[in-house]
N, C-alpha and C. Protein backbone atom coordinates (compact mmCIF):
# COMPACT_ATOMS: atom_id res chain seq x y z
N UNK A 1 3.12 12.49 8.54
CA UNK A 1 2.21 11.38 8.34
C UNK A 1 2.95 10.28 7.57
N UNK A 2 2.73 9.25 8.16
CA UNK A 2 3.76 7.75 7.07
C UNK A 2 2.38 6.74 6.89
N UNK A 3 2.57 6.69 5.77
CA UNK A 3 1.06 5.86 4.91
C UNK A 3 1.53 4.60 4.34
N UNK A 4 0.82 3.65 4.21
CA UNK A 4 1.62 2.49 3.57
C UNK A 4 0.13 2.24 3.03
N UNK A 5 0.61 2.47 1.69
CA UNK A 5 -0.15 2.09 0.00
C UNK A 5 -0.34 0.41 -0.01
N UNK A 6 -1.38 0.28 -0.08
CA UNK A 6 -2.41 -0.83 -0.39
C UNK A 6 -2.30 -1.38 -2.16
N UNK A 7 -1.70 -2.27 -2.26
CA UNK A 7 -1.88 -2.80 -3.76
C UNK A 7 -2.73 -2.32 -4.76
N UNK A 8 -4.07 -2.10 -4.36
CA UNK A 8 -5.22 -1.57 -4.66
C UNK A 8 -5.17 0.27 -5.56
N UNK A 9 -4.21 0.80 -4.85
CA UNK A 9 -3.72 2.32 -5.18
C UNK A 9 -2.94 2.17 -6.19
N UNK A 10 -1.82 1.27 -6.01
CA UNK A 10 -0.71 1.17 -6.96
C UNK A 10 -1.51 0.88 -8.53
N UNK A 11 -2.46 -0.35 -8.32
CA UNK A 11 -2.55 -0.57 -9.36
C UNK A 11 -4.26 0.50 -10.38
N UNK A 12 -4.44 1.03 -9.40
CA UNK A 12 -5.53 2.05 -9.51
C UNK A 12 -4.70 3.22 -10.53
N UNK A 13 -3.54 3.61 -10.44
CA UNK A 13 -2.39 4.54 -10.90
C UNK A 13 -2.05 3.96 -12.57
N UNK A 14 -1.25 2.48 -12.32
CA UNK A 14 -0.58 1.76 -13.11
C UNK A 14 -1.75 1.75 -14.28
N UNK A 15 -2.52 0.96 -13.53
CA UNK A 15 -3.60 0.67 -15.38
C UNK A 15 -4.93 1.91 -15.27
N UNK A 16 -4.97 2.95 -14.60
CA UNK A 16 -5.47 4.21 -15.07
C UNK A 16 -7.23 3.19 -15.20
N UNK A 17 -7.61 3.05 -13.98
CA UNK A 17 -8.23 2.40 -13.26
C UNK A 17 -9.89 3.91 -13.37
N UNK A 18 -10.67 3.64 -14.18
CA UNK A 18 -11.56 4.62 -14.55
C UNK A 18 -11.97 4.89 -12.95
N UNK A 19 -12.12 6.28 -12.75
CA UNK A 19 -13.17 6.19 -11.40
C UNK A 19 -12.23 6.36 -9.79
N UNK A 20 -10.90 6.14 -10.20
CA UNK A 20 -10.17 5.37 -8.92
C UNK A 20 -8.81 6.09 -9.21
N UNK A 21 -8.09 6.22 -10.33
CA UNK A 21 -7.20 6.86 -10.44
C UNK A 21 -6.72 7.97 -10.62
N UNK A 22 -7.50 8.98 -10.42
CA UNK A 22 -7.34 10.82 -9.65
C UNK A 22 -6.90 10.69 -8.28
N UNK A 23 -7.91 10.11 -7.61
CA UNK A 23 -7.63 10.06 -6.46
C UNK A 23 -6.33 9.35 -5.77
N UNK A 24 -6.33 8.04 -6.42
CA UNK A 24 -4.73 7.18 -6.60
C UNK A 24 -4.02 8.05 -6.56
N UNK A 25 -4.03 8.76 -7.76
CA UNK A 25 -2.72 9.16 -8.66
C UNK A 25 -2.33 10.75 -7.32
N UNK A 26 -3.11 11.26 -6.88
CA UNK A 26 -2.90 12.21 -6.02
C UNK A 26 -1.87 11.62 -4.80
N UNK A 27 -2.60 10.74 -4.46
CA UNK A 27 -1.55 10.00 -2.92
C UNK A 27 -0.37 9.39 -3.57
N UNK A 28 -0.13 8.93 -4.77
CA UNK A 28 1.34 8.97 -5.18
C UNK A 28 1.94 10.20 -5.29
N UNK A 29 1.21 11.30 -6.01
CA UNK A 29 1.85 12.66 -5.98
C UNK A 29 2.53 12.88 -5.15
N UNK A 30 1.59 12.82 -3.82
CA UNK A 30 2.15 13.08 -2.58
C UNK A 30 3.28 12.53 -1.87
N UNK A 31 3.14 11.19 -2.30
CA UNK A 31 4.25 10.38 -1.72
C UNK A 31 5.37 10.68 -2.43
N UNK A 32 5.66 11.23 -3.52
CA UNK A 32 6.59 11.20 -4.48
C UNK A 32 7.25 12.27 -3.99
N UNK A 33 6.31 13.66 -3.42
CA UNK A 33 6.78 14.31 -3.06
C UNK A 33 7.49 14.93 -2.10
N UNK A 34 7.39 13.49 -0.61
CA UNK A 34 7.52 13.24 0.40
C UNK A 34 8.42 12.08 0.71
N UNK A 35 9.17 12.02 0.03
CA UNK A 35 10.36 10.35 0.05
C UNK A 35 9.88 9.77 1.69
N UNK A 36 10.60 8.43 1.43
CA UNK A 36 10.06 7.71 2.85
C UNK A 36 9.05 8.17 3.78
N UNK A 37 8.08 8.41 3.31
CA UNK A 37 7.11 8.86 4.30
C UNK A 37 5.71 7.63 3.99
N UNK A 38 6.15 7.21 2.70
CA UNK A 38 5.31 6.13 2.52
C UNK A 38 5.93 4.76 2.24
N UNK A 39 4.99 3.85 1.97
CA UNK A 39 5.56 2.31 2.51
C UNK A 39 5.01 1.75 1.23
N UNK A 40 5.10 0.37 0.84
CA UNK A 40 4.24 -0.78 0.13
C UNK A 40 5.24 -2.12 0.03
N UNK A 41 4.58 -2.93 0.21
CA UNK A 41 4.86 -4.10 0.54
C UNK A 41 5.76 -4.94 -0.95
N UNK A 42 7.12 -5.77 -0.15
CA UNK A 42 7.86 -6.46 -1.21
C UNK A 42 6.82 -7.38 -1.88
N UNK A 43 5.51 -8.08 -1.17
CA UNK A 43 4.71 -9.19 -1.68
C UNK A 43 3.77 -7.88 -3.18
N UNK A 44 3.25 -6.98 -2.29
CA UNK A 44 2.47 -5.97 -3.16
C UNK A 44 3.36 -6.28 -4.51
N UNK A 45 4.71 -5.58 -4.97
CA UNK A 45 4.95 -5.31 -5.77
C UNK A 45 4.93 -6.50 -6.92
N UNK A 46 5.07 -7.86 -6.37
CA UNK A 46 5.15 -8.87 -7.15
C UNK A 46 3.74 -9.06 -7.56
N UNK A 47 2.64 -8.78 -6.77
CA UNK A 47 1.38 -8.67 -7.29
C UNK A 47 1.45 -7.53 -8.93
N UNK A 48 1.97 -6.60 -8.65
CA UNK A 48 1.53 -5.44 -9.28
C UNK A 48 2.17 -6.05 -10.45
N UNK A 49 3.36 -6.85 -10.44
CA UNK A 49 3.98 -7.22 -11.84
C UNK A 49 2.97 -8.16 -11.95
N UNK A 50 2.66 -9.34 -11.74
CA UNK A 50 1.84 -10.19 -11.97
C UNK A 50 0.31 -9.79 -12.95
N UNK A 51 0.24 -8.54 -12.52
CA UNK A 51 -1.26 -8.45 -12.78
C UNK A 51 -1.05 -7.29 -13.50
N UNK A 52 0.06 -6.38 -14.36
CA UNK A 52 0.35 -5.95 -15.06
C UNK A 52 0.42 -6.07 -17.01
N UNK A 53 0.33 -5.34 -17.48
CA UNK A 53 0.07 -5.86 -18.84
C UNK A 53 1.79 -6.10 -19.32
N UNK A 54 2.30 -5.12 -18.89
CA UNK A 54 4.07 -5.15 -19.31
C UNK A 54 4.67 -5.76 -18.45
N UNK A 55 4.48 -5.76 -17.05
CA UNK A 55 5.42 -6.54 -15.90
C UNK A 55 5.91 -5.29 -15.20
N UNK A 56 5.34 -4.22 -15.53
CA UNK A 56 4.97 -2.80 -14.71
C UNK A 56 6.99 -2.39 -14.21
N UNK A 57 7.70 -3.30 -14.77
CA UNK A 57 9.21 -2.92 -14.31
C UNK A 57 9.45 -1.74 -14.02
N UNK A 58 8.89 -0.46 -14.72
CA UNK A 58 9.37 0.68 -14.94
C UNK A 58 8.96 1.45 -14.04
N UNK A 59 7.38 1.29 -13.81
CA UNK A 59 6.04 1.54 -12.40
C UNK A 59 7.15 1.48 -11.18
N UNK A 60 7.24 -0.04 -11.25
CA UNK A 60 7.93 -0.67 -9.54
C UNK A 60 9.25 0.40 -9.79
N UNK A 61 10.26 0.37 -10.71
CA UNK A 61 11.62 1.56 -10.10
C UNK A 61 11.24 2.47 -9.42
N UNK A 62 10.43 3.05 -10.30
CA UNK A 62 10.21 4.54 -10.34
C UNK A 62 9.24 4.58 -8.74
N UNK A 63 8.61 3.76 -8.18
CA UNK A 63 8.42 3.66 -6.72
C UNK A 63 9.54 3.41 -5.86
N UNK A 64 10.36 2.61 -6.49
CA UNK A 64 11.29 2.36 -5.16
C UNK A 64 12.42 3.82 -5.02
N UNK A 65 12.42 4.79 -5.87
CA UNK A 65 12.70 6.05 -5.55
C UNK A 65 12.19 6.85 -4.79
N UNK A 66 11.03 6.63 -4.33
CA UNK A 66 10.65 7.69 -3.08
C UNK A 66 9.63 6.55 -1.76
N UNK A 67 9.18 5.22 -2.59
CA UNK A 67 8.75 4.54 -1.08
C UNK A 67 9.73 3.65 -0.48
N UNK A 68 9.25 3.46 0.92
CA UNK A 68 9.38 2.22 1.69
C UNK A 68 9.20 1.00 1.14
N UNK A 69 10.32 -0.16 0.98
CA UNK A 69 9.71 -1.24 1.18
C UNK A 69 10.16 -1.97 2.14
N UNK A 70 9.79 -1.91 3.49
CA UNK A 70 10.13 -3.15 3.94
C UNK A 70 10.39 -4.22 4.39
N UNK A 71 11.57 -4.78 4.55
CA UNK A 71 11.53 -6.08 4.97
C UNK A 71 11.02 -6.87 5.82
N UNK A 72 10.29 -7.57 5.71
CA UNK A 72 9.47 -8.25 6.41
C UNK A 72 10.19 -9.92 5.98
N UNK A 73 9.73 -10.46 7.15
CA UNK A 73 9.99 -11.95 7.24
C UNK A 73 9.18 -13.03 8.41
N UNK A 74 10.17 -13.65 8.95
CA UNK A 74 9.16 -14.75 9.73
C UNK A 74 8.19 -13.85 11.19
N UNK A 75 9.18 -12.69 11.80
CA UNK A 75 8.28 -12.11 12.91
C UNK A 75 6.72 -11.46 11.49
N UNK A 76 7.19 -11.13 11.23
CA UNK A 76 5.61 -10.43 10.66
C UNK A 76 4.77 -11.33 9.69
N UNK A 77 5.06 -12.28 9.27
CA UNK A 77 4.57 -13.15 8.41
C UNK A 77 3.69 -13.76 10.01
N UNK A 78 3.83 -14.45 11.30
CA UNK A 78 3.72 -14.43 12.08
C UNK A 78 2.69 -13.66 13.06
N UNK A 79 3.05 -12.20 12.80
CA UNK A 79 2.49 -11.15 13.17
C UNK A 79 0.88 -11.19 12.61
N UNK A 80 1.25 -11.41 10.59
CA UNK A 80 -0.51 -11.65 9.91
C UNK A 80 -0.85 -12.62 10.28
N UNK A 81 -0.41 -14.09 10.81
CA UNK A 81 -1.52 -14.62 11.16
C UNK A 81 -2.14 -14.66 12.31
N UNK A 82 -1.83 -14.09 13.50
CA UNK A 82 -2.51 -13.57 14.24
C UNK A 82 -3.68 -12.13 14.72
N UNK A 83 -3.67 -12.04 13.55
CA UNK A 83 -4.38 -10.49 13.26
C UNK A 83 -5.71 -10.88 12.96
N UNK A 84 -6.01 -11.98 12.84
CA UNK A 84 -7.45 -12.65 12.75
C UNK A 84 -7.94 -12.15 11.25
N UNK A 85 -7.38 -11.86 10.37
CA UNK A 85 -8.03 -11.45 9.03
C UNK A 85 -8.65 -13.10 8.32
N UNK A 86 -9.52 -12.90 7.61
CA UNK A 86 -9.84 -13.80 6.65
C UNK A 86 -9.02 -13.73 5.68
N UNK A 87 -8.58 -12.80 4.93
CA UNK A 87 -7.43 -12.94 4.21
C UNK A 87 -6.31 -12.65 4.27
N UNK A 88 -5.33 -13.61 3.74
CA UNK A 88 -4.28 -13.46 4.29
C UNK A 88 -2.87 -12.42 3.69
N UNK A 89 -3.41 -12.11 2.47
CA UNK A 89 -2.58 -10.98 1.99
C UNK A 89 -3.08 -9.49 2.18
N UNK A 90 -4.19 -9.28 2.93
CA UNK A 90 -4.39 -8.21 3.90
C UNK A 90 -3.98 -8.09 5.18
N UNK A 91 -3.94 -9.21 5.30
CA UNK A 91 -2.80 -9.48 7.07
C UNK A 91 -1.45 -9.23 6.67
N UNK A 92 -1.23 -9.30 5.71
CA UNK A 92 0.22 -9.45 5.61
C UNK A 92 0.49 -8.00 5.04
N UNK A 93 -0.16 -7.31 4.23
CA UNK A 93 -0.19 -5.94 4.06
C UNK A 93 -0.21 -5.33 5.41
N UNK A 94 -1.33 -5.47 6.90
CA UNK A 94 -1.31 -4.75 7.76
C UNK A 94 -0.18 -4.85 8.50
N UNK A 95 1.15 -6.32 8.80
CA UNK A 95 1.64 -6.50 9.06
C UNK A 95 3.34 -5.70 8.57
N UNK A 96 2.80 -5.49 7.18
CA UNK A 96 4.12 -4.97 6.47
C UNK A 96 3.93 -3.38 7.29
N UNK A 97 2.42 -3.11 7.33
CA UNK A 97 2.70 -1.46 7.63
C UNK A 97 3.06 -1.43 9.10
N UNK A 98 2.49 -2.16 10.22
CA UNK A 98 3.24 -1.86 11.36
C UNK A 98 4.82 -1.71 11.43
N UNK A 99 5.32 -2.63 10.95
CA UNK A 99 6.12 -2.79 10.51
C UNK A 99 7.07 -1.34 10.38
N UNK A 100 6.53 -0.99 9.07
CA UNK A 100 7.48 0.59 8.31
C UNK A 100 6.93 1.38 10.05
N UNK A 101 5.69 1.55 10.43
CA UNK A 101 5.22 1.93 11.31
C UNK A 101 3.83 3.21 10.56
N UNK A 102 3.35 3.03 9.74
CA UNK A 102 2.38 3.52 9.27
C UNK A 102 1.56 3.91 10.08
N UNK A 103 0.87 5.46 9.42
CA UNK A 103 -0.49 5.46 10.85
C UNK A 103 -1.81 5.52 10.07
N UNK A 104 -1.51 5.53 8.65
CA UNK A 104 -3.11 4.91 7.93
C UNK A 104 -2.51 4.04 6.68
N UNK A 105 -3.23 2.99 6.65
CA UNK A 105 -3.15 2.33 5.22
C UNK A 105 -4.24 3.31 4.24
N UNK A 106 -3.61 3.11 2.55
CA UNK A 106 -4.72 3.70 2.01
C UNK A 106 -4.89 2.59 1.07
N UNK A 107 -6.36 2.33 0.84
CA UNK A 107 -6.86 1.35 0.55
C UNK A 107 -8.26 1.97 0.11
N UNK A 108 -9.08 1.38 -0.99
CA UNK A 108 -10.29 1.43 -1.41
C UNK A 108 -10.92 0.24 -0.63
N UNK A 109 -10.79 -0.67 -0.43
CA UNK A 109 -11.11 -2.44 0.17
C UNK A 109 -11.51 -2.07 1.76
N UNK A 110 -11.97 -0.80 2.27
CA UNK A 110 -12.12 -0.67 4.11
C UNK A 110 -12.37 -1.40 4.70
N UNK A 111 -13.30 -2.60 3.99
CA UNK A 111 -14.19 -3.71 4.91
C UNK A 111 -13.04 -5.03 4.96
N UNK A 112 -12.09 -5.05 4.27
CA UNK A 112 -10.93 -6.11 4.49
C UNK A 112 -10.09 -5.53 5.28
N UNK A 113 -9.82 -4.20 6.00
CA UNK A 113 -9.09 -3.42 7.19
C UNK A 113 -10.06 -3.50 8.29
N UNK A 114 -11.19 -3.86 8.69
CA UNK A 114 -11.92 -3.85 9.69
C UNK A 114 -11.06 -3.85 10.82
N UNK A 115 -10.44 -5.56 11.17
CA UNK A 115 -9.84 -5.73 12.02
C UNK A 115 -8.32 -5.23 12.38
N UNK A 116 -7.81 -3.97 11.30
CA UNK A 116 -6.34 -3.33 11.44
C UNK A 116 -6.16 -2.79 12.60
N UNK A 117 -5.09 -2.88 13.30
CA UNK A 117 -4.67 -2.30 13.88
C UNK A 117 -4.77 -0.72 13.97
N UNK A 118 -4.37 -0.49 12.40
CA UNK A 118 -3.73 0.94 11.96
C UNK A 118 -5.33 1.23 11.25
N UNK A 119 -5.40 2.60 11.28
CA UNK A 119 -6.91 3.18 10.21
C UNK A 119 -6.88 3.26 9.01
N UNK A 120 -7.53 2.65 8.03
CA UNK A 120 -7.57 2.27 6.89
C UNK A 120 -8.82 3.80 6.20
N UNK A 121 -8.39 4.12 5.14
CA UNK A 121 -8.70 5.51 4.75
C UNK A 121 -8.79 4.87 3.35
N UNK A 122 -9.76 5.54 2.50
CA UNK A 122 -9.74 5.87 1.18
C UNK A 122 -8.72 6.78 0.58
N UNK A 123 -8.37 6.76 -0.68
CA UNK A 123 -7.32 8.25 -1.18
C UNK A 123 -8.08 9.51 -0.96
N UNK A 124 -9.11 9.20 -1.21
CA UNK A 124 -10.01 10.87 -1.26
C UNK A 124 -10.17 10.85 -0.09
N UNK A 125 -10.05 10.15 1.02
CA UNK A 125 -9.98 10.91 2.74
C UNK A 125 -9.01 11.31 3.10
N UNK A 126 -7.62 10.56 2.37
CA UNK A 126 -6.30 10.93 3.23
C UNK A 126 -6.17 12.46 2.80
N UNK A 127 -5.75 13.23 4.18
CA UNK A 127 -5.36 14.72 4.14
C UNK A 127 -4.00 14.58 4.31
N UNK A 128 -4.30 14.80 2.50
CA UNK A 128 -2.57 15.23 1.39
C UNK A 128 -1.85 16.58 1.85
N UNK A 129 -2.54 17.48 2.80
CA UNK A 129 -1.96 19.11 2.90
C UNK A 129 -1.01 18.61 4.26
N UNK A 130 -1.06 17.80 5.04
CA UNK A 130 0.14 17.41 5.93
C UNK A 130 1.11 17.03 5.20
């Protein structure tokens, strides 16, 4: 299974997100335990510093040891705006995961994946035993 993590997870983990981060913190487990099998976006991570209390430096390494990030540019920047999303850093998230080639995003936000390509799952749906 190759999953590409939704901003939403990362930072559900990072600031220990009441309610949201068991379940988070499990699909990182997993991913941690599974190198390249998961994805998150170069734009994601600059979010995650942005909206971090420290600038999360230590968070983002310690991901780029077992995920995907990647590169994306003008075909997939391209790619989100034709995906018909209203927003555009969910297009560009769905775009990053075709991309790695993901076959679920995990995301709490389902109703901003409506129009994905790929199936958009909660952490507590994704089946971690694959």
């Amino acid at each position: 299974m190759r999953l590409f993590l939704d901003t939403d997870i990362l930072l559900d983990v990072l600031l220990e997100r009441p309610g949201h981060y068991e379940a988070s913190a499990a699909v990182l487990d997993w991913a941690e335990a599974h190198p390249g099998r998961c994805a998150v976006s170069w734009h994601g991570l600059a979010n995650i510093h942005y909206l971090s209390r420290d600038g999360a430096w230590a968070f983002i390494a310690e991901l780029t040891d077992f995920c995907v990030i990647p590169g994306a540019g003008t075909t997939e920047m391209k790619r989100a705006l034709e995906l018909g999303f209203t927003d555009l850093e969910d297009a560009m998230q769905t775009s990053t995961a075709l991309l790695f080639g993901a076959q679920v995003i995990v995301t709490r936000n389902l109703a901003d994946y409506r129009r994905s390509p790929i199936k958009a799952l909660r952490p507590e749906e994704v089946p971690l035993q694959l």
